[in-house]
N, C-alpha and C. Protein backbone atom coordinates (compact mmCIF):
# COMPACT_ATOMS: atom_id res chain seq x y z
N UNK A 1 -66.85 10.93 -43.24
CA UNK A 1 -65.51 11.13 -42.79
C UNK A 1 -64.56 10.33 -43.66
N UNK A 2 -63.49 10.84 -44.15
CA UNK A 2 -62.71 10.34 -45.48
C UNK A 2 -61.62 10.07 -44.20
N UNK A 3 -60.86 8.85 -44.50
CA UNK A 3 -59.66 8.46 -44.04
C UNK A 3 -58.44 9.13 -44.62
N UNK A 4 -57.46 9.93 -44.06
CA UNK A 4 -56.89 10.10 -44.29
C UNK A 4 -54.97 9.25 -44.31
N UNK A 5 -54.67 8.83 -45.92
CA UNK A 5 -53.37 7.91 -46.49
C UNK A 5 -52.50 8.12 -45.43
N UNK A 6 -51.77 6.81 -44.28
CA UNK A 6 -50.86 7.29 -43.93
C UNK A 6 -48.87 7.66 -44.71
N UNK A 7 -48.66 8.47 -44.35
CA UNK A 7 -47.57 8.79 -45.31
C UNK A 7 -46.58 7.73 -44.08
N UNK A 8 -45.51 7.56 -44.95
CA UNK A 8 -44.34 6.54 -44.79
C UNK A 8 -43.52 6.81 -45.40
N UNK A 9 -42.35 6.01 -45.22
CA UNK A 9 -40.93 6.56 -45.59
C UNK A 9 -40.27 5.24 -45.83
N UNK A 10 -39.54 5.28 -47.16
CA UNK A 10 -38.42 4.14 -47.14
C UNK A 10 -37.55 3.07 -45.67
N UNK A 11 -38.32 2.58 -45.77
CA UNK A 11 -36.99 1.44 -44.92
C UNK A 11 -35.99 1.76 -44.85
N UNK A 12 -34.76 2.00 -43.84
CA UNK A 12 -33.54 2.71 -44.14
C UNK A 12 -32.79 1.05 -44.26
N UNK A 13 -31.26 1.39 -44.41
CA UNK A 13 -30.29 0.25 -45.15
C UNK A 13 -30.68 -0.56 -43.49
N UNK A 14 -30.67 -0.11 -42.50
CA UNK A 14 -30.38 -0.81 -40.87
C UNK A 14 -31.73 -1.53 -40.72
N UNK A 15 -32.74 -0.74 -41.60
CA UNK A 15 -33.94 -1.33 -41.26
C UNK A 15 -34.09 -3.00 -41.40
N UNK A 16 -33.28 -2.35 -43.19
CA UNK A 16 -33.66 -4.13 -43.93
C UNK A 16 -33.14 -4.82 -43.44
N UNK A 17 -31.81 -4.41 -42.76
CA UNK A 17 -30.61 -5.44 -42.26
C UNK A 17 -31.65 -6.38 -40.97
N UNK A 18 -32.06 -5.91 -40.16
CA UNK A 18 -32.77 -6.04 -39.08
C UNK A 18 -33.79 -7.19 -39.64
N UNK A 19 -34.55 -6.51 -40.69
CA UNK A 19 -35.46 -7.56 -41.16
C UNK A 19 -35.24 -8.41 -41.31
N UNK A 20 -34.07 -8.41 -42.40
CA UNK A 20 -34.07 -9.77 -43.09
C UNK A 20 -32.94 -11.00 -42.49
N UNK A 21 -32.14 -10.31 -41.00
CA UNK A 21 -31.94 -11.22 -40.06
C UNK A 21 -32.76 -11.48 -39.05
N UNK A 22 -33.93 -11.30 -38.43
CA UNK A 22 -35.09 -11.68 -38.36
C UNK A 22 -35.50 -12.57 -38.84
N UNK A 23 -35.80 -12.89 -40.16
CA UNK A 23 -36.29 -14.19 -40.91
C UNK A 23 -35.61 -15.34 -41.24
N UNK A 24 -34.04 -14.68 -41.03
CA UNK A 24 -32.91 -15.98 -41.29
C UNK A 24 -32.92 -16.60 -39.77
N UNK A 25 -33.06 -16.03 -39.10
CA UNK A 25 -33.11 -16.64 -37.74
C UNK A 25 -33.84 -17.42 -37.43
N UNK A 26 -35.23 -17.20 -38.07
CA UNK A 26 -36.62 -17.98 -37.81
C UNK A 26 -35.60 -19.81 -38.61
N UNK A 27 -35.61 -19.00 -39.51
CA UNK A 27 -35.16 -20.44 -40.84
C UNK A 27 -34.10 -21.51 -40.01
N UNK A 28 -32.95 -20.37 -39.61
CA UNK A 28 -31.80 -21.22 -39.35
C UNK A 28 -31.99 -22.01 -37.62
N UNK A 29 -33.26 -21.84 -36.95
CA UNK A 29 -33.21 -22.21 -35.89
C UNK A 29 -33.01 -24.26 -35.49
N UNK A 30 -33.76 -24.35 -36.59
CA UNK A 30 -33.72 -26.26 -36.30
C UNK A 30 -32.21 -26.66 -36.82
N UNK A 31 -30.79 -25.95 -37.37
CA UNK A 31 -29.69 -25.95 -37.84
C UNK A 31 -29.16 -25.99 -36.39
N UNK A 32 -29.18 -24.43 -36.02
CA UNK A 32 -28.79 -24.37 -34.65
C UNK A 32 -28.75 -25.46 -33.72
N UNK A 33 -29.90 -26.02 -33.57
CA UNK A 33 -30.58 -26.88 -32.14
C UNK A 33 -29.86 -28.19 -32.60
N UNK A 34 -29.83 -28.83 -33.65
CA UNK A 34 -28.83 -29.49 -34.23
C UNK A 34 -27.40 -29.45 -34.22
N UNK A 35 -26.94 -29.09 -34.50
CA UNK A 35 -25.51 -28.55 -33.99
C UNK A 35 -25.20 -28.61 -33.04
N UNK A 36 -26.00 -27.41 -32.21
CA UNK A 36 -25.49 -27.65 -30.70
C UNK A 36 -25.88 -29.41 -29.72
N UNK A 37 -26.74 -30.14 -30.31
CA UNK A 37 -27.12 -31.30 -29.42
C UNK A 37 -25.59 -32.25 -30.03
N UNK A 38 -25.05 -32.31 -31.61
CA UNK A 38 -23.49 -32.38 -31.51
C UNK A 38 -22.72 -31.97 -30.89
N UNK A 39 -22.31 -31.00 -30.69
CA UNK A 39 -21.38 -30.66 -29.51
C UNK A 39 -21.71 -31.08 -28.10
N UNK A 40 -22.72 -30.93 -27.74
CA UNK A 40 -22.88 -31.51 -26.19
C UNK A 40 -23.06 -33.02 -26.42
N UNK A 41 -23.03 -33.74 -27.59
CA UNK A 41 -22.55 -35.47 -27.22
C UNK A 41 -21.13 -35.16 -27.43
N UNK A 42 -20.65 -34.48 -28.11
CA UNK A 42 -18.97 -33.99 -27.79
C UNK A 42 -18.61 -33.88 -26.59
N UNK A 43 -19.50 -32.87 -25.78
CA UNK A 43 -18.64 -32.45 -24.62
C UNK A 43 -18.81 -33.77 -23.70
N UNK A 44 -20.05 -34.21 -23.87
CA UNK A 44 -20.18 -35.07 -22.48
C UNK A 44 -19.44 -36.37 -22.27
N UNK A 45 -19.29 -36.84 -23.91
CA UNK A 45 -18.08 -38.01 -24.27
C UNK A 45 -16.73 -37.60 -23.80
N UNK A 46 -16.68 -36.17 -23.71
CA UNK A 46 -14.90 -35.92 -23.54
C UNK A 46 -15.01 -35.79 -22.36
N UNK A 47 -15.84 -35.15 -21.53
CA UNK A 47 -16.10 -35.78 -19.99
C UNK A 47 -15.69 -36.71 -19.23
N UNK A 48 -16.93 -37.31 -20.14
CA UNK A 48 -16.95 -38.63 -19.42
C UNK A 48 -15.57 -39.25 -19.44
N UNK A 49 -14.51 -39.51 -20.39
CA UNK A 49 -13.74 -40.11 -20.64
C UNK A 49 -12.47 -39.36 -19.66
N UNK A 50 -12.59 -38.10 -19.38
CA UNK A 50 -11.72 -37.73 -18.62
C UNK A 50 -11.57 -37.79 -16.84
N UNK A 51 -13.31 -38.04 -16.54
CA UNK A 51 -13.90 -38.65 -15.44
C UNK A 51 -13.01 -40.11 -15.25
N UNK A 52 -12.92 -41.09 -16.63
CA UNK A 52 -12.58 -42.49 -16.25
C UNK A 52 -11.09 -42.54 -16.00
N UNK A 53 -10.59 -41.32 -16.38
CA UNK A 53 -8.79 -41.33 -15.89
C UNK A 53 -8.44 -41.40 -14.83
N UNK A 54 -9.24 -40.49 -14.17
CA UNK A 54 -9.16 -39.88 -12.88
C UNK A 54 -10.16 -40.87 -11.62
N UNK A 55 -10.68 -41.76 -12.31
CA UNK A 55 -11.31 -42.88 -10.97
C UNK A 55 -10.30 -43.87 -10.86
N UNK A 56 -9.04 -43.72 -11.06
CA UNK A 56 -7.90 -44.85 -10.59
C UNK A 56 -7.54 -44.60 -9.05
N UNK A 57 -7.38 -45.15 -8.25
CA UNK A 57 -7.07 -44.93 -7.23
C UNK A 57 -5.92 -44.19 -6.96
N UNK A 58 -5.85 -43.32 -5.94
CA UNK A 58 -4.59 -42.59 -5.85
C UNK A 58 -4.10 -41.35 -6.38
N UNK A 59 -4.73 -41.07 -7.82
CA UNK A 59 -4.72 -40.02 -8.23
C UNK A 59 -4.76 -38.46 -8.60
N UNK A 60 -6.29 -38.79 -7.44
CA UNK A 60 -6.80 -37.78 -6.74
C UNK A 60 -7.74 -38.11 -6.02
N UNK A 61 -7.26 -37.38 -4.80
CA UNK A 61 -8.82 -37.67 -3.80
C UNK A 61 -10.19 -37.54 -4.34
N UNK A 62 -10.87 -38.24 -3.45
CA UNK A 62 -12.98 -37.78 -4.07
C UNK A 62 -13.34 -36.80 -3.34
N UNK A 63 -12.35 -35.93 -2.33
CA UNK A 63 -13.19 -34.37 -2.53
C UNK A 63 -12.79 -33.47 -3.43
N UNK A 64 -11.43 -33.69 -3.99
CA UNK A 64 -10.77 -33.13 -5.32
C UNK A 64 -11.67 -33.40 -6.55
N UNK A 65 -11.78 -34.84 -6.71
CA UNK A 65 -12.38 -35.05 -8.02
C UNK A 65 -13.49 -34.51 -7.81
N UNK A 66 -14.36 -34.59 -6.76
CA UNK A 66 -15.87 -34.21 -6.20
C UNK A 66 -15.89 -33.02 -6.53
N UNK A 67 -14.99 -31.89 -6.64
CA UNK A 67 -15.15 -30.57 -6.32
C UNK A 67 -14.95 -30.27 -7.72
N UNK A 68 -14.06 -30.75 -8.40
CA UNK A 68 -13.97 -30.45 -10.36
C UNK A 68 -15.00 -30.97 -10.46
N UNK A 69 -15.55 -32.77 -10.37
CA UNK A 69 -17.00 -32.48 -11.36
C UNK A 69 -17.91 -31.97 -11.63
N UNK A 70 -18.10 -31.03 -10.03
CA UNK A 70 -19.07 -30.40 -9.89
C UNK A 70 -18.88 -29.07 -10.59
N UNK A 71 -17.94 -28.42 -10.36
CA UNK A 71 -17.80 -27.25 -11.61
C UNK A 71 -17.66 -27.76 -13.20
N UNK A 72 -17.14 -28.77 -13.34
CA UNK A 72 -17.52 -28.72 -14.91
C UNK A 72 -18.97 -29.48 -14.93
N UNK A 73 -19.71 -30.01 -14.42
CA UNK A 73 -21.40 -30.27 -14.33
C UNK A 73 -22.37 -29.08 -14.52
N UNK A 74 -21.33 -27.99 -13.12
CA UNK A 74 -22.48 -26.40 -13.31
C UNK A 74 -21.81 -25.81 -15.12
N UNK A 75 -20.80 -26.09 -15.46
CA UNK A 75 -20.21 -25.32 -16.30
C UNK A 75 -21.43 -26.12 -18.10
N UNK A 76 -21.64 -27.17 -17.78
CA UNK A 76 -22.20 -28.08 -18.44
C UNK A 76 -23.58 -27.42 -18.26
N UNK A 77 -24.14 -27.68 -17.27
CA UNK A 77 -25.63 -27.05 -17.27
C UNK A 77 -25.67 -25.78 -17.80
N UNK A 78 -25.07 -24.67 -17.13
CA UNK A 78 -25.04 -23.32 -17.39
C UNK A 78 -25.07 -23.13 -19.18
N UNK A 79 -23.75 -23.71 -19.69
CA UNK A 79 -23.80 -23.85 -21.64
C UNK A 79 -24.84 -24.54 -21.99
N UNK A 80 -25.13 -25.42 -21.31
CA UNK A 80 -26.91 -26.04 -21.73
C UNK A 80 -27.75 -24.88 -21.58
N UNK A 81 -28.20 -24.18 -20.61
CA UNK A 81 -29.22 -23.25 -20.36
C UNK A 81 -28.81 -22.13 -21.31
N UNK A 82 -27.50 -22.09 -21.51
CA UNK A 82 -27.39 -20.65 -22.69
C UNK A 82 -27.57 -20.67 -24.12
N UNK A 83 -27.65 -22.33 -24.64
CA UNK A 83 -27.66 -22.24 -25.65
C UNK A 83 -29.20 -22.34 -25.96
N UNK A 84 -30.19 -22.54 -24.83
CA UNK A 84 -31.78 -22.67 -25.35
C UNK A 84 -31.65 -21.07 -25.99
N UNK A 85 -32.75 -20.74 -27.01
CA UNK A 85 -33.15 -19.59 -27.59
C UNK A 85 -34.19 -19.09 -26.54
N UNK A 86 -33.38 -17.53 -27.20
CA UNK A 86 -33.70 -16.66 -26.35
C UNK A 86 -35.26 -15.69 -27.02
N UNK A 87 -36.07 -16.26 -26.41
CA UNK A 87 -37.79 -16.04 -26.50
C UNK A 87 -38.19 -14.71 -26.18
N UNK A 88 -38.79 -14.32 -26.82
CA UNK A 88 -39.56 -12.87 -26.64
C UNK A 88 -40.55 -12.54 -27.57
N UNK A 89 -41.40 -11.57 -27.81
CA UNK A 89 -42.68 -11.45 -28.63
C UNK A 89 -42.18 -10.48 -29.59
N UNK A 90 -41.84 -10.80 -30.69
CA UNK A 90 -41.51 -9.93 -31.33
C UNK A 90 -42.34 -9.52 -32.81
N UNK A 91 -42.96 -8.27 -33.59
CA UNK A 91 -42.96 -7.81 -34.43
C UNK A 91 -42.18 -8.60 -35.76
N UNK A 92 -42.01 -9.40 -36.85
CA UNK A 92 -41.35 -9.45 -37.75
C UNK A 92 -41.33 -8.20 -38.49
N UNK A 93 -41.87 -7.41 -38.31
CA UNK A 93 -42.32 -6.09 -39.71
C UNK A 93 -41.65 -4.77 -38.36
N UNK A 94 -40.96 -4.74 -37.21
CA UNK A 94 -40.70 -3.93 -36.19
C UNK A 94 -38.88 -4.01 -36.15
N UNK A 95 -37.93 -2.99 -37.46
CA UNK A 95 -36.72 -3.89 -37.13
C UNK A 95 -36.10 -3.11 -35.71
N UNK A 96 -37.12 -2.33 -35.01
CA UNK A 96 -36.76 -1.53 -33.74
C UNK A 96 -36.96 -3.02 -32.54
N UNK A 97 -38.09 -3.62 -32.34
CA UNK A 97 -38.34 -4.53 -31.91
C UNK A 97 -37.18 -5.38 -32.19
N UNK A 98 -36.79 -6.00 -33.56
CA UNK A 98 -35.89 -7.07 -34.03
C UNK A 98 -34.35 -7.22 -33.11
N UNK A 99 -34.11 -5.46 -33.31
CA UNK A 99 -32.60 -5.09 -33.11
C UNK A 99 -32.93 -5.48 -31.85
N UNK A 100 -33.85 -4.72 -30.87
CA UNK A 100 -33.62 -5.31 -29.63
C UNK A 100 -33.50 -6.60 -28.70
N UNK A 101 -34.40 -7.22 -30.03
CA UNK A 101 -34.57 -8.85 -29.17
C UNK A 101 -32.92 -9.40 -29.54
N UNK A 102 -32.87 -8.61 -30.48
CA UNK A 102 -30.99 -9.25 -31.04
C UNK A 102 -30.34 -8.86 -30.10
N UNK A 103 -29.83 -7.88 -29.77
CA UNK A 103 -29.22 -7.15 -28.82
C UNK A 103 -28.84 -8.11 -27.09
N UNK A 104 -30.38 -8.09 -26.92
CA UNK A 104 -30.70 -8.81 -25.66
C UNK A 104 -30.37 -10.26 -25.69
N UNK A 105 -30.35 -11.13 -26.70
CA UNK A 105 -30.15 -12.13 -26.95
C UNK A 105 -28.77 -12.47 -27.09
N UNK A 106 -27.98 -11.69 -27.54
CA UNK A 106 -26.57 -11.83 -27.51
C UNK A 106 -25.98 -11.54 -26.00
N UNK A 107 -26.55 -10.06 -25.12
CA UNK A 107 -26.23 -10.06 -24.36
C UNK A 107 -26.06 -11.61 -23.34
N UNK A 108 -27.52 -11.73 -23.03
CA UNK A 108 -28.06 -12.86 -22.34
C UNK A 108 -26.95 -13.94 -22.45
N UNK A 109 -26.79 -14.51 -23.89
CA UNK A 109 -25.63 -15.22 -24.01
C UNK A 109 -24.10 -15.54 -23.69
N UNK A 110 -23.80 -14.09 -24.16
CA UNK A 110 -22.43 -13.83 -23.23
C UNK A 110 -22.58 -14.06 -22.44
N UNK A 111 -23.42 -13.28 -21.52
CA UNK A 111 -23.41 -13.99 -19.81
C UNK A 111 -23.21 -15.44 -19.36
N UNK A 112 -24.02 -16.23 -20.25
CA UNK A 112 -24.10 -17.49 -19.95
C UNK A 112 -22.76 -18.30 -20.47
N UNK A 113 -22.21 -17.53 -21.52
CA UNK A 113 -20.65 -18.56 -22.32
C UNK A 113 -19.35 -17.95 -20.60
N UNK A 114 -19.78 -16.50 -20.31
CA UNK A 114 -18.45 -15.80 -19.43
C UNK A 114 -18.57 -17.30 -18.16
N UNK A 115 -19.54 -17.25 -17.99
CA UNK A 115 -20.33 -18.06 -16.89
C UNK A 115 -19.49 -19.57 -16.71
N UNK A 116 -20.02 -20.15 -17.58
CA UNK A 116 -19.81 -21.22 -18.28
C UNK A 116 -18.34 -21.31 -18.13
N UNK A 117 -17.20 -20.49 -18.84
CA UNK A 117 -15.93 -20.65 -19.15
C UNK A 117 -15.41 -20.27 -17.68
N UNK A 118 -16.01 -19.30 -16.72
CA UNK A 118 -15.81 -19.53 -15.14
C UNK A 118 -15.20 -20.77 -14.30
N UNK A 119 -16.36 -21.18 -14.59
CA UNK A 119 -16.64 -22.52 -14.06
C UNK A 119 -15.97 -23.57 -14.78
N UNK A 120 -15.87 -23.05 -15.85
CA UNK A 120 -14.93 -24.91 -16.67
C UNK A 120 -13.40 -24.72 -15.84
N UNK A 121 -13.11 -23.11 -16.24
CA UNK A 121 -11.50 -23.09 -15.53
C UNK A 121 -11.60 -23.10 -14.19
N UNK A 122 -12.64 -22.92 -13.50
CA UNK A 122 -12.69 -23.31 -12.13
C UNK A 122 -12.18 -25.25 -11.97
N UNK A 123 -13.11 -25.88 -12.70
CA UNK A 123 -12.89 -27.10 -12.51
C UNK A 123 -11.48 -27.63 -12.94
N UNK A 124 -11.15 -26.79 -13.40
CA UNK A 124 -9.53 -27.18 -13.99
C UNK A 124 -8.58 -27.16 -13.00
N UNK A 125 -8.74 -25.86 -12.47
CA UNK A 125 -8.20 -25.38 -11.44
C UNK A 125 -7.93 -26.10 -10.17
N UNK A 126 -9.46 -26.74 -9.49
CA UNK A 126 -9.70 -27.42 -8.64
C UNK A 126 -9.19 -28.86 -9.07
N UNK A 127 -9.08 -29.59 -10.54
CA UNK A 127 -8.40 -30.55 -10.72
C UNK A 127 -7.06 -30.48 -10.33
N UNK A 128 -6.30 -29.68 -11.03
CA UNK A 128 -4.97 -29.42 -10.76
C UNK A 128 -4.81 -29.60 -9.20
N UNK A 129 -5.41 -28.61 -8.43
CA UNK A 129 -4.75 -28.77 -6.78
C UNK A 129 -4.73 -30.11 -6.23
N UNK A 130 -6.05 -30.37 -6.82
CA UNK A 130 -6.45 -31.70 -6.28
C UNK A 130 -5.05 -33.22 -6.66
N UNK A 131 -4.77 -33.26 -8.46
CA UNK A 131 -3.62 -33.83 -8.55
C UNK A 131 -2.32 -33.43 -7.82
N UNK A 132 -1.93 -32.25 -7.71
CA UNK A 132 -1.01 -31.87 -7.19
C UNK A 132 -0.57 -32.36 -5.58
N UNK A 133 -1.88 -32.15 -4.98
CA UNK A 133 -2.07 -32.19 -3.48
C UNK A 133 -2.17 -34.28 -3.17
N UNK A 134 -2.56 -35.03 -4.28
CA UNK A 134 -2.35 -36.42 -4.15
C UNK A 134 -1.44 -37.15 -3.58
């Protein structure tokens, strides 16, 4: 029994694209994880420092302040949990596989930044009444 050559076809232009962001992704991931652990000593320093304004007496009550930290804390966790990478089993040589884990991965994200920016202007929000109402 002779094997019969499977026939194949050029890679189309979307294919390579797929591919060869696939492999930049692999590369650029310890860049990423870097970066982002800068910004979150960013965010949590500008936090924190905006936390120490607001513990003067009088300013605002502690169910006011209580109720902003806690939305910018979930707003904090939530951008923490969105920026871990988004895991799946993927094919490198599949840019059908690739596109999708891309796809899904961006989706996933948005969700987590819409999320995130919810909750930060929530805590803003709840600051404000809270100064206002002092």
């Amino acid at each position: 029994m002779m094997n019969n050559p499977i026939q194949s076809k050029p890679a189309s232009e979307d294919d390579e694209f797929y591919l060869t962001w696939g492999r930049e992704t692999i590369k650029k991931n310890i860049e990423l994880v870097q970066s982002v652990l800068i910004q979150m000593i960013t965010l949590n320093t500008a936090l924190l420092g905006a936390n120490i304004i607001f513990l003067k007496p009088g300013a605002i009550s502690s169910y006011w302040q209580s109720a902003s930290l806690a939305g910018f804390f979930l707003a904090l966790a939530v951008a923490f949990v969105g920026i871990l990478p988004h895991e799946s089993l993927v094919s490198t040589i599949s840019p059908e596989q690739i596109k999708s884990h891309k796809v899904a991965a961006l989706k996933k994200k948005r969700r987590f930044m819409w999320f995130s920016a919810i909750l930060t202007l929530s805590g803003l929000l709840i600051l404000a009444i809270g100064v206002i109402n002092a």
